[in-house]
PDB file of N, CA and C in Angstrom:
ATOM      1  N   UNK A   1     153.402 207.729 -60.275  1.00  0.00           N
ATOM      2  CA  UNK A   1     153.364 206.912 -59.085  1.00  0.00           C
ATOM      3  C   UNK A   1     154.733 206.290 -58.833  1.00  0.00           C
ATOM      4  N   UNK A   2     155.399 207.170 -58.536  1.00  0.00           N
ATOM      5  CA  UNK A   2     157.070 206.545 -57.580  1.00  0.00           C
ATOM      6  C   UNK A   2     157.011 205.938 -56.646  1.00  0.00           C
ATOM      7  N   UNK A   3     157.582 204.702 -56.948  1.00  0.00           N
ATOM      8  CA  UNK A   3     157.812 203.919 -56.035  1.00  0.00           C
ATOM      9  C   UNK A   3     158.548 203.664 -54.789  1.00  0.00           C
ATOM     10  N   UNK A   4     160.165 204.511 -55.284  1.00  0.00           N
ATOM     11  CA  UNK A   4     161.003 205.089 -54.484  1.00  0.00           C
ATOM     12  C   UNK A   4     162.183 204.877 -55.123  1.00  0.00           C
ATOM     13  N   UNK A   5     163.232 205.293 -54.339  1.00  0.00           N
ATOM     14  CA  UNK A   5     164.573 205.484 -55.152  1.00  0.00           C
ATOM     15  C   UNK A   5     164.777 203.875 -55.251  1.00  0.00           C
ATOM     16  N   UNK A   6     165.793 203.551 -56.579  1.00  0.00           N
ATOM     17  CA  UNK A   6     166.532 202.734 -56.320  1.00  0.00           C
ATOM     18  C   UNK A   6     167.295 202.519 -55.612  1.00  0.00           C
ATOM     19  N   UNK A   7     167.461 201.001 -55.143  1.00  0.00           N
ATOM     20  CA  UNK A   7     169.009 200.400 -54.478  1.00  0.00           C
ATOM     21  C   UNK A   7     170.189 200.480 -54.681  1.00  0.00           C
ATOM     22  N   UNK A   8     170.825 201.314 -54.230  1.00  0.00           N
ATOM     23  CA  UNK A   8     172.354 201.129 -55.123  1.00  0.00           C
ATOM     24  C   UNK A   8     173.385 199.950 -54.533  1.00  0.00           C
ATOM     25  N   UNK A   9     173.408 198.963 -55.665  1.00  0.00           N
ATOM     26  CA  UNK A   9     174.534 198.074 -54.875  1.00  0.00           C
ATOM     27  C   UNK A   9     175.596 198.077 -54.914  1.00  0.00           C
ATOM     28  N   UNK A  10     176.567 197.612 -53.835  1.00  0.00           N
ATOM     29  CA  UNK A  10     177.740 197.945 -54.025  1.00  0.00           C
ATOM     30  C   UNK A  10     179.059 197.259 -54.575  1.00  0.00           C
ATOM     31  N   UNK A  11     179.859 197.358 -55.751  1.00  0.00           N
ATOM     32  CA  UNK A  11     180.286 196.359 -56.274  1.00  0.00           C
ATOM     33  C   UNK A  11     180.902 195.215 -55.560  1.00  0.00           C
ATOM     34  N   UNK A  12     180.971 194.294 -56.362  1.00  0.00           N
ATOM     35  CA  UNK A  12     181.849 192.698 -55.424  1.00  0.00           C
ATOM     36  C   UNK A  12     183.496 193.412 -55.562  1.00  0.00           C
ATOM     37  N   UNK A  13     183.822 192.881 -54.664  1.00  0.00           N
ATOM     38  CA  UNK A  13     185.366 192.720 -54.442  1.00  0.00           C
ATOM     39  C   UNK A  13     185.813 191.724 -55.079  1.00  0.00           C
ATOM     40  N   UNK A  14     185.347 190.227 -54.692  1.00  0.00           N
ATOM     41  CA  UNK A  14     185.947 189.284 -55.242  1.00  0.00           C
ATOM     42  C   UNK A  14     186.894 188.563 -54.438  1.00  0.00           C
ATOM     43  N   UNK A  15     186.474 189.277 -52.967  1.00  0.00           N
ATOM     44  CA  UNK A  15     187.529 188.354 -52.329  1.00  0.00           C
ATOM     45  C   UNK A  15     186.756 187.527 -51.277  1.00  0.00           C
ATOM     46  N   UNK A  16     187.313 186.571 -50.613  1.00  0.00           N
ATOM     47  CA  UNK A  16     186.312 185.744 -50.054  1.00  0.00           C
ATOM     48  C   UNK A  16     187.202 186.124 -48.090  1.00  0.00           C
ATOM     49  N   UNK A  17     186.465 185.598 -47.412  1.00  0.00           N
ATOM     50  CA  UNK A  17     185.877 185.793 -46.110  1.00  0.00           C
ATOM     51  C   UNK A  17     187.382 185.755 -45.200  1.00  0.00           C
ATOM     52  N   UNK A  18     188.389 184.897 -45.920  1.00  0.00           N
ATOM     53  CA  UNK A  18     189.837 184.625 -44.930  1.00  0.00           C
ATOM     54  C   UNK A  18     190.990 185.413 -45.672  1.00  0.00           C
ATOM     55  N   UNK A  19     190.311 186.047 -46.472  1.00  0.00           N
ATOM     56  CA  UNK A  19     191.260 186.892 -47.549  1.00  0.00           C
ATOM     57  C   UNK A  19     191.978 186.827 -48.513  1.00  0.00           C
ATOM     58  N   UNK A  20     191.358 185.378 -48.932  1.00  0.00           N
ATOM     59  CA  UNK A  20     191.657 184.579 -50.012  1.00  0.00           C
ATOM     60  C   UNK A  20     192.794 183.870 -50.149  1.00  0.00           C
ATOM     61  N   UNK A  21     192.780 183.238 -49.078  1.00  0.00           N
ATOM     62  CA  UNK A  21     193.437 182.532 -48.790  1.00  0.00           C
ATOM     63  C   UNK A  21     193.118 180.667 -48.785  1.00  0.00           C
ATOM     64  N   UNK A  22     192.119 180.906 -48.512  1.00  0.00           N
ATOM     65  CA  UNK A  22     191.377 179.754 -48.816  1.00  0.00           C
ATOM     66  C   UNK A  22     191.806 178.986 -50.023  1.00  0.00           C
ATOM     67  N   UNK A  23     191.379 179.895 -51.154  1.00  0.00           N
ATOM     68  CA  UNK A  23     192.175 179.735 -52.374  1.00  0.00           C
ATOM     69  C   UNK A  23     193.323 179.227 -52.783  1.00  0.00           C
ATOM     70  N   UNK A  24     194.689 179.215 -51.848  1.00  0.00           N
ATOM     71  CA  UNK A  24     195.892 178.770 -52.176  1.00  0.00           C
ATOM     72  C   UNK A  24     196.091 177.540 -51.717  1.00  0.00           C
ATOM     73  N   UNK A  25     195.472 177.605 -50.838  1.00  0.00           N
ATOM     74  CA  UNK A  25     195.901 175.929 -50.099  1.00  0.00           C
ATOM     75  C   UNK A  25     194.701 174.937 -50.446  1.00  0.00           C
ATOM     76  N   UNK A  26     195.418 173.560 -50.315  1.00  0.00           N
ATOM     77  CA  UNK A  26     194.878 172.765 -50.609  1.00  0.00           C
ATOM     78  C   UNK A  26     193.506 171.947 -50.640  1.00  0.00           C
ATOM     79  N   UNK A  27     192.452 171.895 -50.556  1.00  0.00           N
ATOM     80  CA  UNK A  27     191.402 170.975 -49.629  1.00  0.00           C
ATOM     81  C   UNK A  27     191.562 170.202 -48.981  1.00  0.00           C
ATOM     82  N   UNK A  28     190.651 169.311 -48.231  1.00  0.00           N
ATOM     83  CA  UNK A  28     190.982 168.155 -48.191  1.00  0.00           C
ATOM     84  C   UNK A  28     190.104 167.278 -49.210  1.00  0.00           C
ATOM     85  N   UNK A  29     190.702 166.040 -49.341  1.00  0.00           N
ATOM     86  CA  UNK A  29     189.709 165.189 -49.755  1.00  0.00           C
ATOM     87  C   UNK A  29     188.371 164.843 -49.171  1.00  0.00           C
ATOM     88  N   UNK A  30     187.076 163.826 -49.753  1.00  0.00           N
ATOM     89  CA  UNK A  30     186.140 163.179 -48.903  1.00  0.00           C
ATOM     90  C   UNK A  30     186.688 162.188 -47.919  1.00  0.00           C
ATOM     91  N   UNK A  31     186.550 162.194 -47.038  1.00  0.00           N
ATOM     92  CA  UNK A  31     186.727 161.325 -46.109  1.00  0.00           C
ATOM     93  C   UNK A  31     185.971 160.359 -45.870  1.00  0.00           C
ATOM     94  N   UNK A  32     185.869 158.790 -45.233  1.00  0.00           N
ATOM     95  CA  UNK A  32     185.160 157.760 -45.534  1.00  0.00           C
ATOM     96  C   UNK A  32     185.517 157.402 -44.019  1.00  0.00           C
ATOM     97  N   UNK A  33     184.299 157.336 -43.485  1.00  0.00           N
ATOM     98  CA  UNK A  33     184.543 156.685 -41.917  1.00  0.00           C
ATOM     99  C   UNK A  33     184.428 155.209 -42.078  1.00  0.00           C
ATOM    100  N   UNK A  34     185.616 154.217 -41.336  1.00  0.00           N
ATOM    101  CA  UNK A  34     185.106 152.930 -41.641  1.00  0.00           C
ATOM    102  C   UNK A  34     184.273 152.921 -41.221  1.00  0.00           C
ATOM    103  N   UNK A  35     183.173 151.082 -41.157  1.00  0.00           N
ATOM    104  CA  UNK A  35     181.963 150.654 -40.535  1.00  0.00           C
ATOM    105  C   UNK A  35     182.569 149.572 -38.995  1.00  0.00           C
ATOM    106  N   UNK A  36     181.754 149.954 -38.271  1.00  0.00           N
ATOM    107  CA  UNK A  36     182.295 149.805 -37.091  1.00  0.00           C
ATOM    108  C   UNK A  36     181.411 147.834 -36.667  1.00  0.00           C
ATOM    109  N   UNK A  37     180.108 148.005 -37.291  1.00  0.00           N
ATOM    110  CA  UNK A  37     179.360 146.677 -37.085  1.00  0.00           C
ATOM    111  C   UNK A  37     179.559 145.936 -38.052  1.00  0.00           C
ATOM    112  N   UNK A  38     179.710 144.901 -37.377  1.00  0.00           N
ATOM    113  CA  UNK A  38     180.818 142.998 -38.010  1.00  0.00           C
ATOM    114  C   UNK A  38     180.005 142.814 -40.039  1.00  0.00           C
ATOM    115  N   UNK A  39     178.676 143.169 -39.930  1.00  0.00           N
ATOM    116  CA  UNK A  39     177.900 142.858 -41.223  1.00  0.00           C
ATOM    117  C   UNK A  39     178.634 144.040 -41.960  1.00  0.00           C
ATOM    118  N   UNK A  40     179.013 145.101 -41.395  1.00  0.00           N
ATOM    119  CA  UNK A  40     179.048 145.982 -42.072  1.00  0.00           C
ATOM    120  C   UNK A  40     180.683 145.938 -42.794  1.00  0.00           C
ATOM    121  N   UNK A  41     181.451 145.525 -41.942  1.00  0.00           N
ATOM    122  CA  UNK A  41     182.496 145.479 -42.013  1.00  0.00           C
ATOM    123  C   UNK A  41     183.071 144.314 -43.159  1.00  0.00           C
ATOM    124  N   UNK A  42     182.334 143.183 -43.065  1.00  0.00           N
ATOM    125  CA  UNK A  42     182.153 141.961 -43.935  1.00  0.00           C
ATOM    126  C   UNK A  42     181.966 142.932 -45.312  1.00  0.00           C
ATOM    127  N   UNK A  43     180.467 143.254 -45.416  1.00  0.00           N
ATOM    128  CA  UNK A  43     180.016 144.068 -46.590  1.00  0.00           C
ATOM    129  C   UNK A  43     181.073 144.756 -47.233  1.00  0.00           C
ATOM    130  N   UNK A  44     182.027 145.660 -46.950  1.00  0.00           N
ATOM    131  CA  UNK A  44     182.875 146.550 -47.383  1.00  0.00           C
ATOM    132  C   UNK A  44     184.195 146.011 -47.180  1.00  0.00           C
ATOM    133  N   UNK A  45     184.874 144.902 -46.926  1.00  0.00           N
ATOM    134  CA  UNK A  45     185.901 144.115 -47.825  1.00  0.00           C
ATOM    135  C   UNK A  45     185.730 143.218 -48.652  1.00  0.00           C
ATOM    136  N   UNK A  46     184.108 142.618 -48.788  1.00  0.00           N
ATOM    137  CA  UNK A  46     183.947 142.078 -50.151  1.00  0.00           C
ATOM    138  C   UNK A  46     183.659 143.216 -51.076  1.00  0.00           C
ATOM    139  N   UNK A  47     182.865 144.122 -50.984  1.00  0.00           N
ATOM    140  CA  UNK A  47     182.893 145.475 -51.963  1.00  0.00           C
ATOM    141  C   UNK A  47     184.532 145.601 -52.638  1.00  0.00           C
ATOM    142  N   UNK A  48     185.197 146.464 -51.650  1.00  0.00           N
ATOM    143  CA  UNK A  48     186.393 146.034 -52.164  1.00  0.00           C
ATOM    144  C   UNK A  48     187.518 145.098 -53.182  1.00  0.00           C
ATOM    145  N   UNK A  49     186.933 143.775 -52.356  1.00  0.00           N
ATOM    146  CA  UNK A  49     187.474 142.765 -53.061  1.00  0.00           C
ATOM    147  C   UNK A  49     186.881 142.841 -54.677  1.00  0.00           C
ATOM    148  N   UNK A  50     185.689 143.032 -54.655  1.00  0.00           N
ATOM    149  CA  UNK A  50     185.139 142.992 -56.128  1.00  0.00           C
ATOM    150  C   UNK A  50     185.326 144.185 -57.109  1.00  0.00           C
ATOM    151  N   UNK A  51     185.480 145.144 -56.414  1.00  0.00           N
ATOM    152  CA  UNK A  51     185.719 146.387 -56.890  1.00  0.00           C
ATOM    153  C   UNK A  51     187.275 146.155 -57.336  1.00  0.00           C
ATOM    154  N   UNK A  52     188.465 145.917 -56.952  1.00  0.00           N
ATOM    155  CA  UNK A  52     189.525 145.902 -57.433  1.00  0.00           C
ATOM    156  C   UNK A  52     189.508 144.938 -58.244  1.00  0.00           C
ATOM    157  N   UNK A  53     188.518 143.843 -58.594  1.00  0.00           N
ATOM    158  CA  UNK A  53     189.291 142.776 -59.540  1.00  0.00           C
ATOM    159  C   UNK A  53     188.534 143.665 -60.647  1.00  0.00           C
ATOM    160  N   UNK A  54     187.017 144.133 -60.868  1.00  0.00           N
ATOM    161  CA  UNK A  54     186.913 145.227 -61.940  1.00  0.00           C
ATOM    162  C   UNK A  54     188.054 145.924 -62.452  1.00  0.00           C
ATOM    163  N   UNK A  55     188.760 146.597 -61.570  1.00  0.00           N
ATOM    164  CA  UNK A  55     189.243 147.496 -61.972  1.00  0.00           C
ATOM    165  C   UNK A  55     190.791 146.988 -62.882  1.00  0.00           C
ATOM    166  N   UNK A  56     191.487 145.826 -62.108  1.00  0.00           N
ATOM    167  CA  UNK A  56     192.106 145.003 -62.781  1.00  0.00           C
ATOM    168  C   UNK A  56     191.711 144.548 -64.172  1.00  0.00           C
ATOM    169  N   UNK A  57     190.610 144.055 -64.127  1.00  0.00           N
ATOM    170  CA  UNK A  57     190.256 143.352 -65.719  1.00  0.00           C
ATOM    171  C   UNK A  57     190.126 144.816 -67.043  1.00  0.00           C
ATOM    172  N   UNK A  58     189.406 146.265 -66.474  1.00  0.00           N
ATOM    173  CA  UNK A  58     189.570 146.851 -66.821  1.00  0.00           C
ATOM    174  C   UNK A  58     190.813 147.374 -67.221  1.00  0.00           C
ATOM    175  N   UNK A  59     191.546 147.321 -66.241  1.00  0.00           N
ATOM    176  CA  UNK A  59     192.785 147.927 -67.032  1.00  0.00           C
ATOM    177  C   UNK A  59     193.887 146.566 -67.837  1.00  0.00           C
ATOM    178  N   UNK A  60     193.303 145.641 -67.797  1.00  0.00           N
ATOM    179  CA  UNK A  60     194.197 144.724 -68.980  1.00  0.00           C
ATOM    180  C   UNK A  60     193.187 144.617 -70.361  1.00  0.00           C
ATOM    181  N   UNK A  61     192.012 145.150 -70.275  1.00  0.00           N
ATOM    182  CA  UNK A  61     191.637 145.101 -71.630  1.00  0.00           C
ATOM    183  C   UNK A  61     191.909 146.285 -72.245  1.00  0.00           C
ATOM    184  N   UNK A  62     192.361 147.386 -71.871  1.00  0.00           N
ATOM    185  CA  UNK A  62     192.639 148.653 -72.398  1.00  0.00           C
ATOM    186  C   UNK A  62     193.931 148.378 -72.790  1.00  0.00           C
ATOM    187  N   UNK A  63     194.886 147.620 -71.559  1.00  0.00           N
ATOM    188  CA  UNK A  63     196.249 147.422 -72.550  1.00  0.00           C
ATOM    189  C   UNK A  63     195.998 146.457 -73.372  1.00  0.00           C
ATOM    190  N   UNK A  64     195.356 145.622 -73.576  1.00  0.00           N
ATOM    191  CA  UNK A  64     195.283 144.756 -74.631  1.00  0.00           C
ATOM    192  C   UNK A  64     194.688 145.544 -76.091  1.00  0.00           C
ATOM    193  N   UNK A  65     193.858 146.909 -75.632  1.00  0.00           N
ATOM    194  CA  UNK A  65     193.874 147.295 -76.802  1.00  0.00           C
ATOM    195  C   UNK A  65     194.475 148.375 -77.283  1.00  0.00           C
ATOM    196  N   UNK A  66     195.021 148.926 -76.343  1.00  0.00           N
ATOM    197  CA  UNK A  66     195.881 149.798 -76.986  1.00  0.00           C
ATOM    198  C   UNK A  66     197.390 149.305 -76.316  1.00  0.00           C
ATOM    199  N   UNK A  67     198.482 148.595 -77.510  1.00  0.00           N
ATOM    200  CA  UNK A  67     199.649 148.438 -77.259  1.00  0.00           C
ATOM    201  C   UNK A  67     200.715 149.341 -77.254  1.00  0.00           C
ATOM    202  N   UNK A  68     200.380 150.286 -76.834  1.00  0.00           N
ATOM    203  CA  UNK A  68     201.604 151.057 -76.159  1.00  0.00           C
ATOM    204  C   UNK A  68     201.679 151.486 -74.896  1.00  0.00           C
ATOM    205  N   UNK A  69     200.837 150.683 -74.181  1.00  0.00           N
ATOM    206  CA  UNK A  69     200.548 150.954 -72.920  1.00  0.00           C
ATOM    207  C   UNK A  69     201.518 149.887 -72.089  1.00  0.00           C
ATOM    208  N   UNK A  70     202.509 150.271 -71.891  1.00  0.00           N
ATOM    209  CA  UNK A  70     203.673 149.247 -71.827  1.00  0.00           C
ATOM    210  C   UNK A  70     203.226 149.016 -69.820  1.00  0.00           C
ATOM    211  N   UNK A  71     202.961 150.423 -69.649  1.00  0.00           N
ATOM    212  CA  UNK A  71     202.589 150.307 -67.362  1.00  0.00           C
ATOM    213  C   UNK A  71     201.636 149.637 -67.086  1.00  0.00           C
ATOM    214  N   UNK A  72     200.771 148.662 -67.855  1.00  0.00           N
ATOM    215  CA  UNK A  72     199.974 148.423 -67.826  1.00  0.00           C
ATOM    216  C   UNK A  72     200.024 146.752 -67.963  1.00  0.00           C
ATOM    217  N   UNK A  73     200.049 145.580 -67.187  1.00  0.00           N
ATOM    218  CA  UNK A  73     200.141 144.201 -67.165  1.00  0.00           C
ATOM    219  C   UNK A  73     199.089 143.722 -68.562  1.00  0.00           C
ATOM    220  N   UNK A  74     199.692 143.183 -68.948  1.00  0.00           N
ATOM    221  CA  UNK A  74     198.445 142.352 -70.339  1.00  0.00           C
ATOM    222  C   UNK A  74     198.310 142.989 -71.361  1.00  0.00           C
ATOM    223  N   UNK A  75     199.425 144.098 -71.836  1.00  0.00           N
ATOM    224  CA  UNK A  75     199.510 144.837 -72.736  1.00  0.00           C
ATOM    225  C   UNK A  75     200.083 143.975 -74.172  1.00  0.00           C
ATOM    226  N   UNK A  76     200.583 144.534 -74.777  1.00  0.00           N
ATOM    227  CA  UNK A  76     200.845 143.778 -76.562  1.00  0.00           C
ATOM    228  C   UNK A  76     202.946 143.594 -75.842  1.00  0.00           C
ATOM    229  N   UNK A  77     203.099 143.808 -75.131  1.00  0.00           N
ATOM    230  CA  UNK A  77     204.497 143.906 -74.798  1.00  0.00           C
ATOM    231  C   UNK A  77     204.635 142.192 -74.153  1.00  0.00           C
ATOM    232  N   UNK A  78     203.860 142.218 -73.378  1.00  0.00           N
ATOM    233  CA  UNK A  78     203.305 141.033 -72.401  1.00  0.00           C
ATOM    234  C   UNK A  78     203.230 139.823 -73.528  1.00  0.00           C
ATOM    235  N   UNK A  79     202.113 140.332 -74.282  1.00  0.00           N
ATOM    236  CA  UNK A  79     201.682 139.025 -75.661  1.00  0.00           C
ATOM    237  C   UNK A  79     202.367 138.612 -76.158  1.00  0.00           C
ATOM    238  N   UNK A  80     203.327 139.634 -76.988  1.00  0.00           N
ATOM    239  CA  UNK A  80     204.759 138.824 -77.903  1.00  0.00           C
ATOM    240  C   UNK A  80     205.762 138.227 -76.859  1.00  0.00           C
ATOM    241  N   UNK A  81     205.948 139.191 -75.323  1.00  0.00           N
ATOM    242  CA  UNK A  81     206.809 138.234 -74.677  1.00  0.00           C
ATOM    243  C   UNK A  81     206.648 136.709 -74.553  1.00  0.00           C
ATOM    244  N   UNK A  82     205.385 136.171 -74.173  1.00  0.00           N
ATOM    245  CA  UNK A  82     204.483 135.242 -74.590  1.00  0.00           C
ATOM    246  C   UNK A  82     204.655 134.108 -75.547  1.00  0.00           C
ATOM    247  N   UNK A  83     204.489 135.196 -76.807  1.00  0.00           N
ATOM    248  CA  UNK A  83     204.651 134.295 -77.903  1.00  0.00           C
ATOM    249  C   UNK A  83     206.216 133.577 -78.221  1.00  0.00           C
ATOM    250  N   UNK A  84     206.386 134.831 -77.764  1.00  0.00           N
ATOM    251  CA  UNK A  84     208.748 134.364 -78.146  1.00  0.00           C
ATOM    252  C   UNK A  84     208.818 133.128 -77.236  1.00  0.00           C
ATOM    253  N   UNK A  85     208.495 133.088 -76.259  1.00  0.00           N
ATOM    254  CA  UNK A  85     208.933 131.695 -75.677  1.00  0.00           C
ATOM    255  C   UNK A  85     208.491 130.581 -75.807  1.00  0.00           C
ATOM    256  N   UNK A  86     206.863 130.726 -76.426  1.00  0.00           N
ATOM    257  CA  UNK A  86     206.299 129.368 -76.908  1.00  0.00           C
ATOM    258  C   UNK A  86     207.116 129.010 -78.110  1.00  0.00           C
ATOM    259  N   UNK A  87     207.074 130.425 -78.514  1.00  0.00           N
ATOM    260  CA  UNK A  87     208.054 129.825 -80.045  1.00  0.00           C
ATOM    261  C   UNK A  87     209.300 128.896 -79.748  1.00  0.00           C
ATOM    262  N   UNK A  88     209.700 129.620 -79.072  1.00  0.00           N
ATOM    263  CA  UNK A  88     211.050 128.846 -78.402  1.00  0.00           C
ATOM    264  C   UNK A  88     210.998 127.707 -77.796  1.00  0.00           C
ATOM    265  N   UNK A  89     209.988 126.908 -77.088  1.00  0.00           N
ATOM    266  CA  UNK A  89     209.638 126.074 -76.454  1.00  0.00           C
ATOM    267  C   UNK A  89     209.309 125.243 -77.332  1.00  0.00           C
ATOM    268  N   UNK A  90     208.728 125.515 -78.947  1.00  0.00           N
ATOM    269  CA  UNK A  90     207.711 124.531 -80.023  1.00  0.00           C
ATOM    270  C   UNK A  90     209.572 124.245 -80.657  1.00  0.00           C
ATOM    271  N   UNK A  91     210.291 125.166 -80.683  1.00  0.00           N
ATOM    272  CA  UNK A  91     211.338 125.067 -81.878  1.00  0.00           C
ATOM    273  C   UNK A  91     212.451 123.900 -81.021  1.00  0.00           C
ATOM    274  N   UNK A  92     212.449 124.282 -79.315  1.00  0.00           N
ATOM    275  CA  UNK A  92     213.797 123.082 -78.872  1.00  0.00           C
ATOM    276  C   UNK A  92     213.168 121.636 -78.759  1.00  0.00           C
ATOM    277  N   UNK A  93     212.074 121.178 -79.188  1.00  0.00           N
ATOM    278  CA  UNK A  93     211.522 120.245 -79.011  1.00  0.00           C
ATOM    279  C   UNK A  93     211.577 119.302 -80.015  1.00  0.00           C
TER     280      UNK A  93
END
């Protein structure tokens, strides 16, 4: 009981639809439409606002724990600078 011939498929190329070109150039990024209504607009510069001081505190506890992170504000570079001048400040007194 034959069913019938097989399908023969035909191999991929591997190339895509603009001739692969697509491929070389860049994307774009996601894009983010601002919010156009006043609540909305409020909403998403306090987002903001809170979102960057995260990201601030985050990146001074990483230099605080790892001291060789000299690009980084609040690093171990920062601390001894710190300390040298209190020292200096306890010693002209």
């Amino acid at each position: 009981m034959a069913q019938g011939a097989l399908k023969k498929i035909k191999p991929s190329t591997g190339g895509t639809k603009r001739g692969g070109l697509s491929a070389a150039r860049t994307r774009p990024g996601v894009r983010q439409i601002a919010p156009k209504k006043a609540g909305l607009v409020k909403t998403a510069k306090l987002t903001k606002k809170l979102t960057s001081g995260l990201v601030t505190k985050t990146e001074r506890s990483l230099a605080s724990k790892a001291g060789h992170l000299e690009l980084l504000a609040g690093g171990k570079k920062d601390r001894l600078e710190k300390e040298r001048k209190a020292a200096a400040a306890a010693g002209k007194k």
